[in-house]
N, C-alpha and C. Protein backbone atom coordinates (compact mmCIF):
# COMPACT_ATOMS: atom_id res chain seq x y z
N UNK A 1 46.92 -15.15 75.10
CA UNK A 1 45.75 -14.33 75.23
C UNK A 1 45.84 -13.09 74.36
N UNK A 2 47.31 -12.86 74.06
CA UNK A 2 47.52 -11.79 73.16
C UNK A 2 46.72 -11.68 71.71
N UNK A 3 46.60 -12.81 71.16
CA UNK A 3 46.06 -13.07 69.87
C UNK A 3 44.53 -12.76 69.90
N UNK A 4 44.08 -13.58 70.73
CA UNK A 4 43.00 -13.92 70.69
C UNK A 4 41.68 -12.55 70.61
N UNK A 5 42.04 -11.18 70.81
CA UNK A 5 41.04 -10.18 70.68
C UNK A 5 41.77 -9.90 69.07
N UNK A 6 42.67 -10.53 68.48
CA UNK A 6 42.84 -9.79 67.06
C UNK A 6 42.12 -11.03 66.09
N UNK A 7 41.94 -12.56 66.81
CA UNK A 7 40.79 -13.32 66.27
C UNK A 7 39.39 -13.07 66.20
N UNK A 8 39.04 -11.81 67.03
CA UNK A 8 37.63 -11.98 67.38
C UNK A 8 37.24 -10.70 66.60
N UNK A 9 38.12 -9.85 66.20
CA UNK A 9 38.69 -8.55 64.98
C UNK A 9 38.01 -9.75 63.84
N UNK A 10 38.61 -10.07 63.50
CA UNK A 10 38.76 -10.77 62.27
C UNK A 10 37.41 -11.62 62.00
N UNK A 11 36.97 -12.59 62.93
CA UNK A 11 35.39 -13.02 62.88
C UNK A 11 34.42 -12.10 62.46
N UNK A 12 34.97 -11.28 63.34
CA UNK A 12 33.47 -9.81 63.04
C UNK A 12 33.30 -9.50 62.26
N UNK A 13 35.07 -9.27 61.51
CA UNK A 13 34.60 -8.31 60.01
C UNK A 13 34.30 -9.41 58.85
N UNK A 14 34.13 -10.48 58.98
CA UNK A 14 34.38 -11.46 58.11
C UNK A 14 32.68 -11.78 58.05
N UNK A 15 32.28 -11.22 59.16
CA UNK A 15 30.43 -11.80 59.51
C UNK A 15 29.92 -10.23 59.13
N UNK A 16 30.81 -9.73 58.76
CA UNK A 16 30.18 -8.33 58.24
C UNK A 16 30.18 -8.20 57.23
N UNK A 17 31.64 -8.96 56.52
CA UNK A 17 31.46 -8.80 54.85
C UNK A 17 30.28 -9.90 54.20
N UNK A 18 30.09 -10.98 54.83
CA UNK A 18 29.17 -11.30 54.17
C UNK A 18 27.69 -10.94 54.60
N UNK A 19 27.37 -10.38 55.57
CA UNK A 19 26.09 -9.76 55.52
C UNK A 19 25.85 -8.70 54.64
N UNK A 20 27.06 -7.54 54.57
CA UNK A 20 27.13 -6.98 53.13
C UNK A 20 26.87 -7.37 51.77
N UNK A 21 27.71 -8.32 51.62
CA UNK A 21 27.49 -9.50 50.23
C UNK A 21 26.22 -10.18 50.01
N UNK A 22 25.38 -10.48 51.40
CA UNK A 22 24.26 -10.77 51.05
C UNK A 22 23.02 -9.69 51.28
N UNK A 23 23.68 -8.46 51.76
CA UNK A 23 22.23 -7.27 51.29
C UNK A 23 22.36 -7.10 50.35
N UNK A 24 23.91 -6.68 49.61
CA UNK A 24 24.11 -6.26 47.88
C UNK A 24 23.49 -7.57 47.23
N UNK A 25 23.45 -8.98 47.06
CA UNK A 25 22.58 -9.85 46.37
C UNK A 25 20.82 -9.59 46.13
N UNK A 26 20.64 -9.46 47.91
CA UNK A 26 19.26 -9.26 47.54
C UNK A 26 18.89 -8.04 46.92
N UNK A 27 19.72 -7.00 47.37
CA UNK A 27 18.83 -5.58 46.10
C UNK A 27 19.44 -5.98 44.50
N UNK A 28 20.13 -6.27 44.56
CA UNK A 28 20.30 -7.29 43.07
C UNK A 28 18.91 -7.72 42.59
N UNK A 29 18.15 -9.06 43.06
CA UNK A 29 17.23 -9.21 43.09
C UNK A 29 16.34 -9.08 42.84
N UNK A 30 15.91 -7.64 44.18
CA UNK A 30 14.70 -7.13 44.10
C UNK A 30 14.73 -5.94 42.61
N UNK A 31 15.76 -5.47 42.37
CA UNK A 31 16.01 -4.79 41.03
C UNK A 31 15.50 -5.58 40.06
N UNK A 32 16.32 -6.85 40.17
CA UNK A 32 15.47 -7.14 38.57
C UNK A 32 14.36 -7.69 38.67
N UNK A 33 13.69 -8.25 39.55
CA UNK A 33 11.92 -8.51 39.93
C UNK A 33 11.51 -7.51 39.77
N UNK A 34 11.90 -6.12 40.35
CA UNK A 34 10.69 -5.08 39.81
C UNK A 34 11.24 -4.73 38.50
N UNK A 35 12.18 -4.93 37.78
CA UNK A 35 12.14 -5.16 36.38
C UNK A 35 11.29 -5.23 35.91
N UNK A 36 11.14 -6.98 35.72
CA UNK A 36 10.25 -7.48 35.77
C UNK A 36 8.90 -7.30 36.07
N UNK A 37 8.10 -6.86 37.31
CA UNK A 37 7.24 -6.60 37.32
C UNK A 37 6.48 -5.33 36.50
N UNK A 38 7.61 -4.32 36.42
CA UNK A 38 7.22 -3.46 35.13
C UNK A 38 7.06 -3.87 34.12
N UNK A 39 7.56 -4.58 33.88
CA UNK A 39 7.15 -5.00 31.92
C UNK A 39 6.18 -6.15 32.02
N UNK A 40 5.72 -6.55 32.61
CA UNK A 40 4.46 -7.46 33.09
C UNK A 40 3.23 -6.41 33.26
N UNK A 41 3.35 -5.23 33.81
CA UNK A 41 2.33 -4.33 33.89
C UNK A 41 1.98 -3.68 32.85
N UNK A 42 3.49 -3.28 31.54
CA UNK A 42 3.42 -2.62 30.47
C UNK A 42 2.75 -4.06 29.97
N UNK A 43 3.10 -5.19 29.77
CA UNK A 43 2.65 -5.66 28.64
C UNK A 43 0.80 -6.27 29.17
N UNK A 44 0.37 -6.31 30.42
CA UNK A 44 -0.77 -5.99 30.65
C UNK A 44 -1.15 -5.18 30.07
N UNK A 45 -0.90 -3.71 29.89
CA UNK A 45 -1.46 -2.79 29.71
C UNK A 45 -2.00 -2.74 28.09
N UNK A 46 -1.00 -3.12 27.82
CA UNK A 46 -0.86 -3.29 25.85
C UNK A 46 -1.69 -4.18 25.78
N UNK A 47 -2.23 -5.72 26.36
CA UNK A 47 -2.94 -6.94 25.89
C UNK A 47 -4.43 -6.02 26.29
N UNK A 48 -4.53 -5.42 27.40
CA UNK A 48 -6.04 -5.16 27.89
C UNK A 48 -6.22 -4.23 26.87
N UNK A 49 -5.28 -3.09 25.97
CA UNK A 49 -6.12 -1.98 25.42
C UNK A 49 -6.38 -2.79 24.08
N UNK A 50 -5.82 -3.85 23.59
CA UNK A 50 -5.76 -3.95 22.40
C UNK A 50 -7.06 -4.62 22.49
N UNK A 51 -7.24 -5.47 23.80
CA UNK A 51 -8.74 -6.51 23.84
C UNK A 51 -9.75 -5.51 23.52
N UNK A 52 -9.97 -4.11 24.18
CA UNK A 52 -10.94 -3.51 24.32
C UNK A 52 -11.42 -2.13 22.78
N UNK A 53 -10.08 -2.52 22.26
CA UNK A 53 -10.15 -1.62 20.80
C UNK A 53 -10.54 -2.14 20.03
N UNK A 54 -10.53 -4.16 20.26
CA UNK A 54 -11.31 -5.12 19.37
C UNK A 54 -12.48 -4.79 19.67
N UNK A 55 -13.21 -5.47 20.96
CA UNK A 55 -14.43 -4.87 21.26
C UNK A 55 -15.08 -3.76 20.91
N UNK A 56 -14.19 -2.92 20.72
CA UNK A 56 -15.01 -1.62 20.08
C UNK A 56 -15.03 -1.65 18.83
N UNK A 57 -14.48 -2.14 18.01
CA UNK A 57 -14.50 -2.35 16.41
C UNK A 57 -15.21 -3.79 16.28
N UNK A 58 -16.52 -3.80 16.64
CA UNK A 58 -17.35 -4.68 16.15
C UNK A 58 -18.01 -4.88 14.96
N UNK A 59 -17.44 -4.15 13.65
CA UNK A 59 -17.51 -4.52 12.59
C UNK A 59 -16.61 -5.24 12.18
N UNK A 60 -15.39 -5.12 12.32
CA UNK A 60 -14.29 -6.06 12.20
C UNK A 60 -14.44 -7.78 12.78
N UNK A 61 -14.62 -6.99 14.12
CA UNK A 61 -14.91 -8.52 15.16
C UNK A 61 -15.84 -9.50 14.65
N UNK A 62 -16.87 -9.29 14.23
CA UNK A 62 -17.80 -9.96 13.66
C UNK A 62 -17.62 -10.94 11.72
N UNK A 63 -16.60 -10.39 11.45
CA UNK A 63 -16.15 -11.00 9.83
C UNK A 63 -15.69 -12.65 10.70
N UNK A 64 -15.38 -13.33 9.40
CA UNK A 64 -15.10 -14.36 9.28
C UNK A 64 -13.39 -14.28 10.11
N UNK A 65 -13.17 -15.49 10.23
CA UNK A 65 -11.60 -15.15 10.83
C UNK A 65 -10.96 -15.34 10.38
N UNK A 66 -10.53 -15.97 9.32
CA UNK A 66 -9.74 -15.44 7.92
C UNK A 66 -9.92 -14.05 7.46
N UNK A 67 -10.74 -13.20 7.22
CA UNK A 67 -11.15 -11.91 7.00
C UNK A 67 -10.45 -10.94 8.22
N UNK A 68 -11.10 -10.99 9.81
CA UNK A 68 -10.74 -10.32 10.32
C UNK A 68 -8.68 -9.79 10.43
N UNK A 69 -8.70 -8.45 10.72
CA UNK A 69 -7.34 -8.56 10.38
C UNK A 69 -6.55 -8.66 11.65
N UNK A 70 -7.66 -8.26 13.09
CA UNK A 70 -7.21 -9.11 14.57
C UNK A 70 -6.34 -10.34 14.53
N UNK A 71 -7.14 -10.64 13.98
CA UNK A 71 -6.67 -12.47 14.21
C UNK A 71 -5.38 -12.65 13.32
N UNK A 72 -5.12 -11.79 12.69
CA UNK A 72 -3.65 -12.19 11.87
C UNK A 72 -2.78 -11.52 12.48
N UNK A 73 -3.14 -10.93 13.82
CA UNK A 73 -1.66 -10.31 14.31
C UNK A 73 -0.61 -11.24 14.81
N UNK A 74 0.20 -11.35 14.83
CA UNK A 74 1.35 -12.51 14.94
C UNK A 74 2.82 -11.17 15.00
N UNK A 75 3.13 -11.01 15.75
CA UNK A 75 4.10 -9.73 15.61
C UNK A 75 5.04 -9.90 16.49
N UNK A 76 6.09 -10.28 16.17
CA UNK A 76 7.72 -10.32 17.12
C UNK A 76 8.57 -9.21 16.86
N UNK A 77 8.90 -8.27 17.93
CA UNK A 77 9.66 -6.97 17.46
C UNK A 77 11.33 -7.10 17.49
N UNK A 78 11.32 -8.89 17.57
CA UNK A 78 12.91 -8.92 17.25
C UNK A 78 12.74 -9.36 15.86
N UNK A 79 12.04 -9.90 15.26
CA UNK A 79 12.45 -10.15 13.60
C UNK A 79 11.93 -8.71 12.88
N UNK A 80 10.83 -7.96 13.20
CA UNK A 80 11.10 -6.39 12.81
C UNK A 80 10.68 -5.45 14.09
N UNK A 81 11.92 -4.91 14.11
CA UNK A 81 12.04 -3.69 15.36
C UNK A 81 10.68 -2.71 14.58
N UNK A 82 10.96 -1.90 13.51
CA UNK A 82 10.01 -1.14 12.98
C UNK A 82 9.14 -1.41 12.31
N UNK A 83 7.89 -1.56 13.03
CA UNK A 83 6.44 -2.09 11.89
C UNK A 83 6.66 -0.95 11.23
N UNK A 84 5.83 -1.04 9.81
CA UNK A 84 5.63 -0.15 8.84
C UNK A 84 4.16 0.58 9.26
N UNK A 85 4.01 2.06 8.91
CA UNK A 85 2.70 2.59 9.05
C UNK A 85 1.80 2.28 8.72
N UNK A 86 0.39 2.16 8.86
CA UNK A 86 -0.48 1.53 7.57
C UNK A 86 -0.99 3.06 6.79
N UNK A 87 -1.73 2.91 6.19
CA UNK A 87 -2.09 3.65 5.15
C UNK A 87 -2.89 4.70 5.36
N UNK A 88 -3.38 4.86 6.66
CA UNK A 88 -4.27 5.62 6.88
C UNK A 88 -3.83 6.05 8.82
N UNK A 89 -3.80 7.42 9.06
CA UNK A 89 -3.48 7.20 10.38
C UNK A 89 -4.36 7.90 10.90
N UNK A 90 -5.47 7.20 12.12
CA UNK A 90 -6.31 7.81 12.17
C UNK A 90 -6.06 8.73 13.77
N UNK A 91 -5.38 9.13 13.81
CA UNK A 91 -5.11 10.02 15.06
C UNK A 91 -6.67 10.91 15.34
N UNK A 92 -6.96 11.82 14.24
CA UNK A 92 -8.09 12.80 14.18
C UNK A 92 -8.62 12.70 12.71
N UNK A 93 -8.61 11.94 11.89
CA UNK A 93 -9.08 11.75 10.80
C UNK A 93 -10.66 10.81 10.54
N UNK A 94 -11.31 10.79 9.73
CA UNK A 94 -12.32 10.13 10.14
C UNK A 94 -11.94 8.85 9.00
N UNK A 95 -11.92 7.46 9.76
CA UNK A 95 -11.19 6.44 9.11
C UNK A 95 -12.92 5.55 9.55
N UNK A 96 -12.78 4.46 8.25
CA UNK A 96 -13.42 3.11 8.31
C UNK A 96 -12.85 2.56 9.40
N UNK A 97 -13.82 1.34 9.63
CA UNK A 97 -13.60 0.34 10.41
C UNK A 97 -12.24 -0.28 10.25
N UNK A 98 -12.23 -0.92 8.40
CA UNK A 98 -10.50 -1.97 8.39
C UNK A 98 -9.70 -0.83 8.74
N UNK A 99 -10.00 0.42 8.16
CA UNK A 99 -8.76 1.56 8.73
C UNK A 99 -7.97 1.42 10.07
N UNK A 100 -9.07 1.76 10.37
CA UNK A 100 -9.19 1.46 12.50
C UNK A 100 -8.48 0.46 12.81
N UNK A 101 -8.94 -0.90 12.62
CA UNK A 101 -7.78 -1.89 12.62
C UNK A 101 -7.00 -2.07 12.36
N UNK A 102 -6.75 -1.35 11.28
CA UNK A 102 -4.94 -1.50 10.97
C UNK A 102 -4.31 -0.72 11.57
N UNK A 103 -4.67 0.61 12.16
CA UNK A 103 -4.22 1.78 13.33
C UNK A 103 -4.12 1.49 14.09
N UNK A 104 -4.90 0.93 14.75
CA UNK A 104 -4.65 -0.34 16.02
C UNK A 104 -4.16 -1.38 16.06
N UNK A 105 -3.81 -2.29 15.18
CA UNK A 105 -2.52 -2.95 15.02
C UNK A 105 -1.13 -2.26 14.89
N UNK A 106 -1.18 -1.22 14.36
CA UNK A 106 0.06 -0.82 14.28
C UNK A 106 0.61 0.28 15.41
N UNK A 107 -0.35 0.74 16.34
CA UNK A 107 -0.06 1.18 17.54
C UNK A 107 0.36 0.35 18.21
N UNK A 108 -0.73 -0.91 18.07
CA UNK A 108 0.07 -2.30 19.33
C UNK A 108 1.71 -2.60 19.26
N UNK A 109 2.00 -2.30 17.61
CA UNK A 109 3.40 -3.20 17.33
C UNK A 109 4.47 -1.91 18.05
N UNK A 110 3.73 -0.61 17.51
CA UNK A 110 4.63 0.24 18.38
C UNK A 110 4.92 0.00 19.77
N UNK A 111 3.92 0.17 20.72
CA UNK A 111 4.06 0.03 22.37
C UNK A 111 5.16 -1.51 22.26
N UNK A 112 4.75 -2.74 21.84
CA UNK A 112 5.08 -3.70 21.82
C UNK A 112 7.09 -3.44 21.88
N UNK A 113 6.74 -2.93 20.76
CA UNK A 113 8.50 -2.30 20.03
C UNK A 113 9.22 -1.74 21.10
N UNK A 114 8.57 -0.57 21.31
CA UNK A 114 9.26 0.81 22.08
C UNK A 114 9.49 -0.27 23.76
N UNK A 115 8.26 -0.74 24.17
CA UNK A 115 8.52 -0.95 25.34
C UNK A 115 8.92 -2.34 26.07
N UNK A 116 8.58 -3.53 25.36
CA UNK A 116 9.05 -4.97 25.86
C UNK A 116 10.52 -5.11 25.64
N UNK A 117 11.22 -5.71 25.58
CA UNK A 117 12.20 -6.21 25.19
C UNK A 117 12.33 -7.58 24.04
N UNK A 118 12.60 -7.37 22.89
CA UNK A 118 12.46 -8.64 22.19
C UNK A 118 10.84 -9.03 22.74
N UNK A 119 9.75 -7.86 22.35
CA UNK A 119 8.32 -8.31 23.01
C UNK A 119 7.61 -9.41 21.45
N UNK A 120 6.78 -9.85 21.71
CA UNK A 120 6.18 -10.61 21.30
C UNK A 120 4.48 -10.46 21.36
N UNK A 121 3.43 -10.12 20.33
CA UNK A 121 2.33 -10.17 20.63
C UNK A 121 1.38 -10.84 19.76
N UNK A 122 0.22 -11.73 19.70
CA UNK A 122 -0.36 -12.61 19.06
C UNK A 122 -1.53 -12.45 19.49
N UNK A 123 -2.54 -12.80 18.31
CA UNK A 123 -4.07 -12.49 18.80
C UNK A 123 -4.50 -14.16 17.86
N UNK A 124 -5.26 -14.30 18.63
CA UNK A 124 -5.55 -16.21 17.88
C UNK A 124 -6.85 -16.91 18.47
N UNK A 125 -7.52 -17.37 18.20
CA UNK A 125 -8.43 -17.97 18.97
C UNK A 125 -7.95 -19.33 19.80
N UNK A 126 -7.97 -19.45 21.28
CA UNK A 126 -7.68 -20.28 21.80
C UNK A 126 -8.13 -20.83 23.04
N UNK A 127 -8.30 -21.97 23.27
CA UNK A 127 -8.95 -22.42 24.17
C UNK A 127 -8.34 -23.40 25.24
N UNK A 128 -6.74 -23.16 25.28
CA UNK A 128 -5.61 -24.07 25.86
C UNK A 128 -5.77 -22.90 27.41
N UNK A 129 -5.26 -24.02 28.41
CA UNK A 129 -5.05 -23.44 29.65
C UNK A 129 -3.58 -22.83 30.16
N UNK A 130 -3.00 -23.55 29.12
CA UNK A 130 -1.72 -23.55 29.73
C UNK A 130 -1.20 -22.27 28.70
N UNK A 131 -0.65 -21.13 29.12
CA UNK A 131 0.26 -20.45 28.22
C UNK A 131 1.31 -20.81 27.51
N UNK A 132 1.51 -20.60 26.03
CA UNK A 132 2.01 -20.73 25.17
C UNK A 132 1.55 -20.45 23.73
N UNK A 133 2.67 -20.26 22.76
CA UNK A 133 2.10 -19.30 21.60
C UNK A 133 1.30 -20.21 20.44
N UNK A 134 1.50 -21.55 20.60
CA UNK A 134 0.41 -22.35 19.70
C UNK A 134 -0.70 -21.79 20.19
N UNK A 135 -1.90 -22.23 18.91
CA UNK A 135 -3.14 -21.35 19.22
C UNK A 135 -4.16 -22.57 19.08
N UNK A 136 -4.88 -22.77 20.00
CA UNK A 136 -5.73 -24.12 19.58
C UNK A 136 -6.60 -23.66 17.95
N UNK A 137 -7.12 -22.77 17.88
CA UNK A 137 -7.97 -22.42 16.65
C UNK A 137 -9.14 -22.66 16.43
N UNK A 138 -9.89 -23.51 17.29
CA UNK A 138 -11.10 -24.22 17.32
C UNK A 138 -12.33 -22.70 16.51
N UNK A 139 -13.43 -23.20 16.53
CA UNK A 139 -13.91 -22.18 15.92
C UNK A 139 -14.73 -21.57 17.22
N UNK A 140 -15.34 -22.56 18.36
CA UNK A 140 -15.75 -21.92 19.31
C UNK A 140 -15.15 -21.24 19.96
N UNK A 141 -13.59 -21.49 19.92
CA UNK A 141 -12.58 -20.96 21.23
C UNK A 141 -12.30 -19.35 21.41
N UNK A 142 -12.48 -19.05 22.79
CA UNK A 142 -12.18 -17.57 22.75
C UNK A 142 -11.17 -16.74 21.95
N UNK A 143 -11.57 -15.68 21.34
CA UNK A 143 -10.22 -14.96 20.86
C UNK A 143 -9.40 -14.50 22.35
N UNK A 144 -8.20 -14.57 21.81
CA UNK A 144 -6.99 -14.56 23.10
C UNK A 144 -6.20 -13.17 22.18
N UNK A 145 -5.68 -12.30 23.44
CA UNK A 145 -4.34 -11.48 23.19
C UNK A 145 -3.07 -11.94 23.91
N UNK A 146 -2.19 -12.67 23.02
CA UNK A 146 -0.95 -12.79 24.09
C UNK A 146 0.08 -12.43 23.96
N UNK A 147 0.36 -12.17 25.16
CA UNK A 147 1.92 -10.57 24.91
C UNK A 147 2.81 -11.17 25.88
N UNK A 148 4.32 -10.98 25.30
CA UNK A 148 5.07 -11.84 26.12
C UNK A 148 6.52 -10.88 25.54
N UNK A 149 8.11 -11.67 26.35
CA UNK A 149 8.61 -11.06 25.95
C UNK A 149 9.91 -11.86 26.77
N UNK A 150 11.05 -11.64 25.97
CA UNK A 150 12.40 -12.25 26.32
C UNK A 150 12.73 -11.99 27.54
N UNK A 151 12.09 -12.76 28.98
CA UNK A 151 12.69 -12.12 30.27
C UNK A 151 13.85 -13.53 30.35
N UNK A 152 14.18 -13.09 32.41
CA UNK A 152 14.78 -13.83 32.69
C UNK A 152 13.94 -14.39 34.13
N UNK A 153 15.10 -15.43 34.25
CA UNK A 153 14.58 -16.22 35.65
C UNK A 153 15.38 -15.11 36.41
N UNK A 154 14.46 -15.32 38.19
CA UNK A 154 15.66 -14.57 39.26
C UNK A 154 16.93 -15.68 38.79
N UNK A 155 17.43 -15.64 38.54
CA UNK A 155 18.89 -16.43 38.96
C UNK A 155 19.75 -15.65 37.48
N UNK A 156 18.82 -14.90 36.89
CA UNK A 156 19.22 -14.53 35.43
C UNK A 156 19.49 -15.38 34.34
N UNK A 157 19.01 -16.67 34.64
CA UNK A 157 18.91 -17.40 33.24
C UNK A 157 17.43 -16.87 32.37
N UNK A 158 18.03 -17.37 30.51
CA UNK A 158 16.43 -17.28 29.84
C UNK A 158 15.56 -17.28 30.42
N UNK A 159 14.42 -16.67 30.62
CA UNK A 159 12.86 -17.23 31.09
C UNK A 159 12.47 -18.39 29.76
N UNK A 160 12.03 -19.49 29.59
CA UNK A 160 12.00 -20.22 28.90
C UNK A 160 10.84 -21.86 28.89
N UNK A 161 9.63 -22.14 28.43
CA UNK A 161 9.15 -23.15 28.48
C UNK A 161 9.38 -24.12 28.34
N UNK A 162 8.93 -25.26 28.07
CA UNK A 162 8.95 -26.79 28.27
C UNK A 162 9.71 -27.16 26.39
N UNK A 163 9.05 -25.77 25.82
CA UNK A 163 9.36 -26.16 24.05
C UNK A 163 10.69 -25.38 24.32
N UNK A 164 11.54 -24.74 24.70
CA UNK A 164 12.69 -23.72 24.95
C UNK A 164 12.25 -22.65 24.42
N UNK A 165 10.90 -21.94 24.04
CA UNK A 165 10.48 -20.17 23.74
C UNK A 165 9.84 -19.99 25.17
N UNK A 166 10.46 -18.50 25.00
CA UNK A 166 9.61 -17.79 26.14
C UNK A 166 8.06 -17.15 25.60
N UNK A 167 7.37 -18.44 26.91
CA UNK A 167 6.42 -18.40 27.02
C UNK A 167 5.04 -16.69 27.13
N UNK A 168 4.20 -16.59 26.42
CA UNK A 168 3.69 -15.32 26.62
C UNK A 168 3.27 -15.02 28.19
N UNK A 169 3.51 -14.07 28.98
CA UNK A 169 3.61 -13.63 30.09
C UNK A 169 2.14 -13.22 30.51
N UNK A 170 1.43 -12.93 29.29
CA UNK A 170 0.04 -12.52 29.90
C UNK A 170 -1.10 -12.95 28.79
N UNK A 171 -1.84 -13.47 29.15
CA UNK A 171 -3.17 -13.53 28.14
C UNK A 171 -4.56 -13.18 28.70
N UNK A 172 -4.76 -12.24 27.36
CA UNK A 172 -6.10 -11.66 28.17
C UNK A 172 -7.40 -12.32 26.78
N UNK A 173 -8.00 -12.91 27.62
CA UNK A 173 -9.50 -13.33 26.83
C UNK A 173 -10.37 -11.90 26.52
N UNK A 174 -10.63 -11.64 24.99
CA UNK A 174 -11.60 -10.80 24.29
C UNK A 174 -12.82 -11.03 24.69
N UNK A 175 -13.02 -12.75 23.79
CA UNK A 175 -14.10 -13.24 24.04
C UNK A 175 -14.37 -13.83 22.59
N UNK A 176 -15.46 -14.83 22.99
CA UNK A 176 -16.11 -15.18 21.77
C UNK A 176 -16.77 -14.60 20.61
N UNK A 177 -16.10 -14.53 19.44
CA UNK A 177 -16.95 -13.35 18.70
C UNK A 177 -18.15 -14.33 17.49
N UNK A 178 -17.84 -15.13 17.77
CA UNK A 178 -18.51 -15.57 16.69
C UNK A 178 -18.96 -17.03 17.02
């Protein structure tokens, strides 16, 4: 009988270390989900302003889509960390329309840069349901903004699609411009 209260010592702390081990897992976890959920909100934030700076540059929006310079954004900030300035910065200056667009492309690549991780952003006309960075191209199909970026799974593997790229995390429809 002697033993037996230094067995019941030993159960306890043993049902204690792993309830420990499994609160430290889950704030593990919940750390990197709200990671995560931050850079899902930043890169929301970046797809909705860029949709609505198109919309407002409806001289641009309206060119051909070869012409427009929207539609050629294609920008990964791991093959260049630093976009180059464009030529004109219109902070308080009074700039043209292509001006404007290129100021606004090159603000996007900044936020994109500074704040995703290995972010990724693409503007394309597309009319696919499923996320991913092919662009259908059709001529009716909505212009799309899609912003994405090197996460992970909870378990901390790649975040990664069916092709092995990580898939864009958010797409926001402009709209039909033409």
């Amino acid at each position: 009988m002697h033993g037996f209260t230094l067995l019941e010592i030993l159960i306890a702390v043993l049902l204690l270390a792993v309830g420990i081990v499994g609160g430290v897992a889950m704030q593990l976890t919940a750390l990197r989900m709200r990671h995560q959920a931050a850079l899902l909100s930043q890169a929301t934030y970046v797809a909705a302003g860029l949709a609505e700076r198109m919309r407002a540059n409806a001289a641009q929006m309206h060119l051909a889509d070869g012409a427009n310079p929207y539609l050629m954004l294609d920008y990964d900030a791991l093959a260049e960390p630093d976009p180059p300035a464009p030529s004109a910065l219109c902070y308080g200056g009074a700039c043209d329309s292509a001006q404007l667009a290129m100021f606004d492309l090159y603000e996007v690549k900044v936020q994109v840069s500074q704040y995703l991780p290995a972010g990724r952003i693409q503007v394309c006309r597309d009319g696919s349901v499923k996320p991913g960075w092919t662009c259908g191209g059709a001529a009716g199909a909505p212009v799309v903004v899609k912003v994405g970026w090197r996460g992970k799974n909870p378990d901390g593997t790649p975040h990664k699609d069916v092709s092995g790229e990580f898939a864009p995390a958010v797409a926001v429809a402009v709209g039909a411009t033409r």
